[in-house]
N, C-alpha and C. Protein backbone atom coordinates (compact mmCIF):
# COMPACT_ATOMS: atom_id res chain seq x y z
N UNK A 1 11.36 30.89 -46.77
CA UNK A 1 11.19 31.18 -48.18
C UNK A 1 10.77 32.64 -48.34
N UNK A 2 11.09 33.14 -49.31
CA UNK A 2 10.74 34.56 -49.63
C UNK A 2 9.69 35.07 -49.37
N UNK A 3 8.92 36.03 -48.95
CA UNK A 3 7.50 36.27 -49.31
C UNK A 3 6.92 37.25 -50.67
N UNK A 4 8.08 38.10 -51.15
CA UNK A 4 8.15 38.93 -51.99
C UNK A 4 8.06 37.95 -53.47
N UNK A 5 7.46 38.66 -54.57
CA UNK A 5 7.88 37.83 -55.67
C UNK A 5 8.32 38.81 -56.63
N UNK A 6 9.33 38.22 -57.76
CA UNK A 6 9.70 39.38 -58.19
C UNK A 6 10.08 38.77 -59.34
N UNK A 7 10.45 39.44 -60.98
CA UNK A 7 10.74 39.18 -61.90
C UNK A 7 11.41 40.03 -62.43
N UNK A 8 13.04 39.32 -62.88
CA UNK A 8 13.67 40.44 -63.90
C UNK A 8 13.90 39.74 -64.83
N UNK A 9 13.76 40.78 -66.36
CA UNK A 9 14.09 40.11 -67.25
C UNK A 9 15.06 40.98 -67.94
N UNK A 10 15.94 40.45 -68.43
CA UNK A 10 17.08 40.94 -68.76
C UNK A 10 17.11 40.62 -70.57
N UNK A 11 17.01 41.84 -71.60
CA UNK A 11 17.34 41.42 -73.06
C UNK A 11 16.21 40.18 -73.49
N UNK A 12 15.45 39.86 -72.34
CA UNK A 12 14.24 38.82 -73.37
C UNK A 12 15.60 37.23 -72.98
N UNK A 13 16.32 37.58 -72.29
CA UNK A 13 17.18 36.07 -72.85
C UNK A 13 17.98 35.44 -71.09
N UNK A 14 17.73 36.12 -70.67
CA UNK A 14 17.68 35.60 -69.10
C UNK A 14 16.53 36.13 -67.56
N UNK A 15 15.87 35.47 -67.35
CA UNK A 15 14.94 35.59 -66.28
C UNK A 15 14.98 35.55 -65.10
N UNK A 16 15.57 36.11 -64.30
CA UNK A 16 15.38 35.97 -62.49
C UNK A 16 14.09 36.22 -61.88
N UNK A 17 14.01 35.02 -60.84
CA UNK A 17 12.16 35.26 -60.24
C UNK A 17 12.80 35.19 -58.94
N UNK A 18 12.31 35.20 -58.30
CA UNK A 18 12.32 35.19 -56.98
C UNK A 18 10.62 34.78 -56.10
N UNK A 19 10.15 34.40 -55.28
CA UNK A 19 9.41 33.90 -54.71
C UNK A 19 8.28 32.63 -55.32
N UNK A 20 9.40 31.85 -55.62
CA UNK A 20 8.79 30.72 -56.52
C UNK A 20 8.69 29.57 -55.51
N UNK A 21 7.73 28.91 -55.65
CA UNK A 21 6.77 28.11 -54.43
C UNK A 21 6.97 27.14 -54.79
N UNK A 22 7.06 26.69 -56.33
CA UNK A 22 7.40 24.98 -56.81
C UNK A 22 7.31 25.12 -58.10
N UNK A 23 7.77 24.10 -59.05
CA UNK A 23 7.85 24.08 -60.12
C UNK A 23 6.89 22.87 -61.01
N UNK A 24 5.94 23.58 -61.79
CA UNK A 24 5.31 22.46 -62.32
C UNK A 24 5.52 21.19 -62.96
N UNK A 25 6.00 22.26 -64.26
CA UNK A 25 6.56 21.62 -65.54
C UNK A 25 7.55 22.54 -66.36
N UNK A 26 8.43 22.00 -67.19
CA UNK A 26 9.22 22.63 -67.70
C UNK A 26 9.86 21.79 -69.17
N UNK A 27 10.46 22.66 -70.21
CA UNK A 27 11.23 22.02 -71.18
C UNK A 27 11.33 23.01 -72.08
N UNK A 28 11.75 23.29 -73.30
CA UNK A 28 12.58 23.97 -74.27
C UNK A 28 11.69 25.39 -74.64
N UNK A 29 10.13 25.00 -74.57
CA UNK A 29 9.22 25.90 -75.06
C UNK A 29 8.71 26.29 -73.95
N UNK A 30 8.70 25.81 -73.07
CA UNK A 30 7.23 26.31 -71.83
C UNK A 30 8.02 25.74 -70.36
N UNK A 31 7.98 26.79 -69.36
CA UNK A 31 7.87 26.34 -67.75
C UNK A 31 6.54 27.07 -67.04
N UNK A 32 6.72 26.25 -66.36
CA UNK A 32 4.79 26.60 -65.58
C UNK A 32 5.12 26.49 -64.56
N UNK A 33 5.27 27.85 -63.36
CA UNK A 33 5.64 27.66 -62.06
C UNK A 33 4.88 27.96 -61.17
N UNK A 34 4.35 27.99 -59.98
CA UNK A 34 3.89 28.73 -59.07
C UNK A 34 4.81 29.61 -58.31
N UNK A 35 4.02 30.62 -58.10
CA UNK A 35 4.98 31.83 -57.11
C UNK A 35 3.79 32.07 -56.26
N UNK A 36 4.18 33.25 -55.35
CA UNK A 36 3.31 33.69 -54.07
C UNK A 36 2.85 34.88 -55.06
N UNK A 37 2.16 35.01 -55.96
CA UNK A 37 1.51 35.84 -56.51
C UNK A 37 0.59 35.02 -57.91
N UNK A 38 0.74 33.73 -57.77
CA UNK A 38 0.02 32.78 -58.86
C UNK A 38 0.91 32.13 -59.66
N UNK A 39 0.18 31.14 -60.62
CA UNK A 39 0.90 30.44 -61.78
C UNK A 39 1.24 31.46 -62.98
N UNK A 40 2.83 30.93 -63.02
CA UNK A 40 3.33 32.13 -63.90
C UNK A 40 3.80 30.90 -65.03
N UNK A 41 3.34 31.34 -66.26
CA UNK A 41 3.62 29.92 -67.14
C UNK A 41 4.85 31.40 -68.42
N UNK A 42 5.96 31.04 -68.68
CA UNK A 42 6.58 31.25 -69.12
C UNK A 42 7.15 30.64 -70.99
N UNK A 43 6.58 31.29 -71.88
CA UNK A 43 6.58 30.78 -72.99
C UNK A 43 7.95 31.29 -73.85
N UNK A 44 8.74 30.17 -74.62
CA UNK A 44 9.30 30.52 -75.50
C UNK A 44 10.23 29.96 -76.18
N UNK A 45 12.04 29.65 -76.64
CA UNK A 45 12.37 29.04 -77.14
C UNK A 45 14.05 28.75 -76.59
N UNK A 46 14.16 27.46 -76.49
CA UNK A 46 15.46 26.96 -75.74
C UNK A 46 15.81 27.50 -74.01
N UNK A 47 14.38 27.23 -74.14
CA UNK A 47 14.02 27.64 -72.58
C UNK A 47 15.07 26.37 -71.60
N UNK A 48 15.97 26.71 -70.96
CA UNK A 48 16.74 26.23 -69.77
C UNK A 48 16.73 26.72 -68.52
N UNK A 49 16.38 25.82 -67.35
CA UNK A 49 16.13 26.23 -65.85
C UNK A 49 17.92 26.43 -65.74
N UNK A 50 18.34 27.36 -65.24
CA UNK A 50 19.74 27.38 -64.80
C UNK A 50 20.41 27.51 -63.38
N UNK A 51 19.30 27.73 -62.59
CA UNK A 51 19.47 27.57 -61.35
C UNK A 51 17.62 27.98 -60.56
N UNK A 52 18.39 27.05 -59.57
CA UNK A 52 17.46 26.73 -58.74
C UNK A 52 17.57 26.63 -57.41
N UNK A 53 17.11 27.88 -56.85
CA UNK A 53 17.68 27.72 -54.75
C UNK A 53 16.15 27.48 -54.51
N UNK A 54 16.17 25.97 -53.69
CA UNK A 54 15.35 25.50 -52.98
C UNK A 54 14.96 25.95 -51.61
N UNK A 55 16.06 26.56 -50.86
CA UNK A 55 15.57 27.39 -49.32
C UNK A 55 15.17 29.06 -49.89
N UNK A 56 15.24 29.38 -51.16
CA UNK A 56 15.00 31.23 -51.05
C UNK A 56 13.82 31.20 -52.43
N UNK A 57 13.62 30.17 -52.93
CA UNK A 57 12.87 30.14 -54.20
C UNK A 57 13.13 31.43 -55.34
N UNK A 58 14.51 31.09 -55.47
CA UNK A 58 14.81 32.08 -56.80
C UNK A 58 15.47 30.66 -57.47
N UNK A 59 15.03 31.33 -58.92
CA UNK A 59 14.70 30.61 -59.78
C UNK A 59 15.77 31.32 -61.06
N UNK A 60 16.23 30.99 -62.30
CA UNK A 60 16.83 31.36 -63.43
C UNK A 60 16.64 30.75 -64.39
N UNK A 61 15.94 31.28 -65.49
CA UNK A 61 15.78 30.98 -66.56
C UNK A 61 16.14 31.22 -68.07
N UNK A 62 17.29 30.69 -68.98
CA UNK A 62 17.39 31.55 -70.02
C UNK A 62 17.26 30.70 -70.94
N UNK A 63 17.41 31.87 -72.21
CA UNK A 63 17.08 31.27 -73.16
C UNK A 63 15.58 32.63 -73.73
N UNK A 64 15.50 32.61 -75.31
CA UNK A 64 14.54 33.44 -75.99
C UNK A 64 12.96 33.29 -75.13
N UNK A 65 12.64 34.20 -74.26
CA UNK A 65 11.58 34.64 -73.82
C UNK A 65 10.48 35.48 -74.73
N UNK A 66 9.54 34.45 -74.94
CA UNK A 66 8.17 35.58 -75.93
C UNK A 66 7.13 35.92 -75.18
N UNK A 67 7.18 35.20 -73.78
CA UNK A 67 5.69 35.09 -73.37
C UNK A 67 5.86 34.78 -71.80
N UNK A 68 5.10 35.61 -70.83
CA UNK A 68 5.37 35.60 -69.57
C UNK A 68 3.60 35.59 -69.05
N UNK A 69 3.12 34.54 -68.53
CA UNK A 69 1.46 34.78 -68.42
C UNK A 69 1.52 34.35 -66.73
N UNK A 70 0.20 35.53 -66.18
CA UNK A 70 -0.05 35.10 -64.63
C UNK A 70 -1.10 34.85 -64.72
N UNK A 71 -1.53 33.44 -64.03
CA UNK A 71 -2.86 32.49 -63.71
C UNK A 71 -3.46 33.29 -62.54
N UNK A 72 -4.81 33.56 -61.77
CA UNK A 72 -4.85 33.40 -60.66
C UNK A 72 -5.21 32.73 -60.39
N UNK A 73 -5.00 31.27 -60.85
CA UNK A 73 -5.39 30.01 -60.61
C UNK A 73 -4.83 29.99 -58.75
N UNK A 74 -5.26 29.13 -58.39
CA UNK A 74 -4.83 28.60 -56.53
C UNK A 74 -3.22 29.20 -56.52
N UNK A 75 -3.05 29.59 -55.79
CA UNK A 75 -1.34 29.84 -55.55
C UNK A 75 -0.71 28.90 -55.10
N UNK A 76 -1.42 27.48 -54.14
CA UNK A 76 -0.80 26.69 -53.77
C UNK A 76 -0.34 25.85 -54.94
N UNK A 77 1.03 24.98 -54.85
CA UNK A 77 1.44 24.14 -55.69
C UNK A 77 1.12 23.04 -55.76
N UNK A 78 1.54 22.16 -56.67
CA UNK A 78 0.67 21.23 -56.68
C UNK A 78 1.61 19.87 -55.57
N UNK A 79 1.72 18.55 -55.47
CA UNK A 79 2.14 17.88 -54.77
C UNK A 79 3.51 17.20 -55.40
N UNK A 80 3.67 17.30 -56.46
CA UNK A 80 4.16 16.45 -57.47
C UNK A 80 6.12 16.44 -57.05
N UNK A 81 7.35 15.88 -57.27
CA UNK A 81 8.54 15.72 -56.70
C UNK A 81 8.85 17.41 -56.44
N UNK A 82 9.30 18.51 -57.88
CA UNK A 82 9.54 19.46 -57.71
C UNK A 82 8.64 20.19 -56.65
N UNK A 83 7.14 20.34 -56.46
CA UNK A 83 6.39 21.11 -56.08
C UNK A 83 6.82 20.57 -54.18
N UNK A 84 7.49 19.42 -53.76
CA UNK A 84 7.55 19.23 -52.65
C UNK A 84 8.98 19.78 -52.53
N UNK A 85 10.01 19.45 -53.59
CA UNK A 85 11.33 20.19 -53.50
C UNK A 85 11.19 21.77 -53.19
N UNK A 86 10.36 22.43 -53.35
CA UNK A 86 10.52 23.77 -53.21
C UNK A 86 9.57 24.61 -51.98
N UNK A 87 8.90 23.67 -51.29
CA UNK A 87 8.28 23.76 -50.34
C UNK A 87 9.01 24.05 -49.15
């Protein structure tokens, strides 16, 4: 898995991450992920996961982006189906 983490955002309307550790939660308004740099909770509208590589933890997200927040909550993920999928 990556060790680097990285974020592009492109126009507010598509998101590439890269070093994403597992995925919390997700749906139209809000995804809440962990990366190797903390919980990155992602706010906004017609939010869609569009891809997802499980061996490199890059991640794609589009859809109207308002809000990009880093936790330094634990970096580890939590246990839950996704958070073991991306392990």
């Amino acid at each position: 898995m990556a060790t680097e983490h990285n974020a592009i955002l492109e126009n507010r309307e598509k998101l590439q991450l890269s070093g994403v550790t597992a995925i919390d939660s997700f749906d139209d308004r809000a995804v809440v992920l962990y990366t190797n740099c903390g919980q990155l909770t992602i706010l906004g509208r017609n939010l869609q996961m569009q891809q997802i590589n499980v061996e490199t933890g890059d991640v794609t997200v589009e859809g109207e982006v308002q809000a990009m927040r880093y936790s330094d909550r634990d970096r580890t993920a939590p246990t839950g189906l996704l958070g073991r999928m991306l392990r």
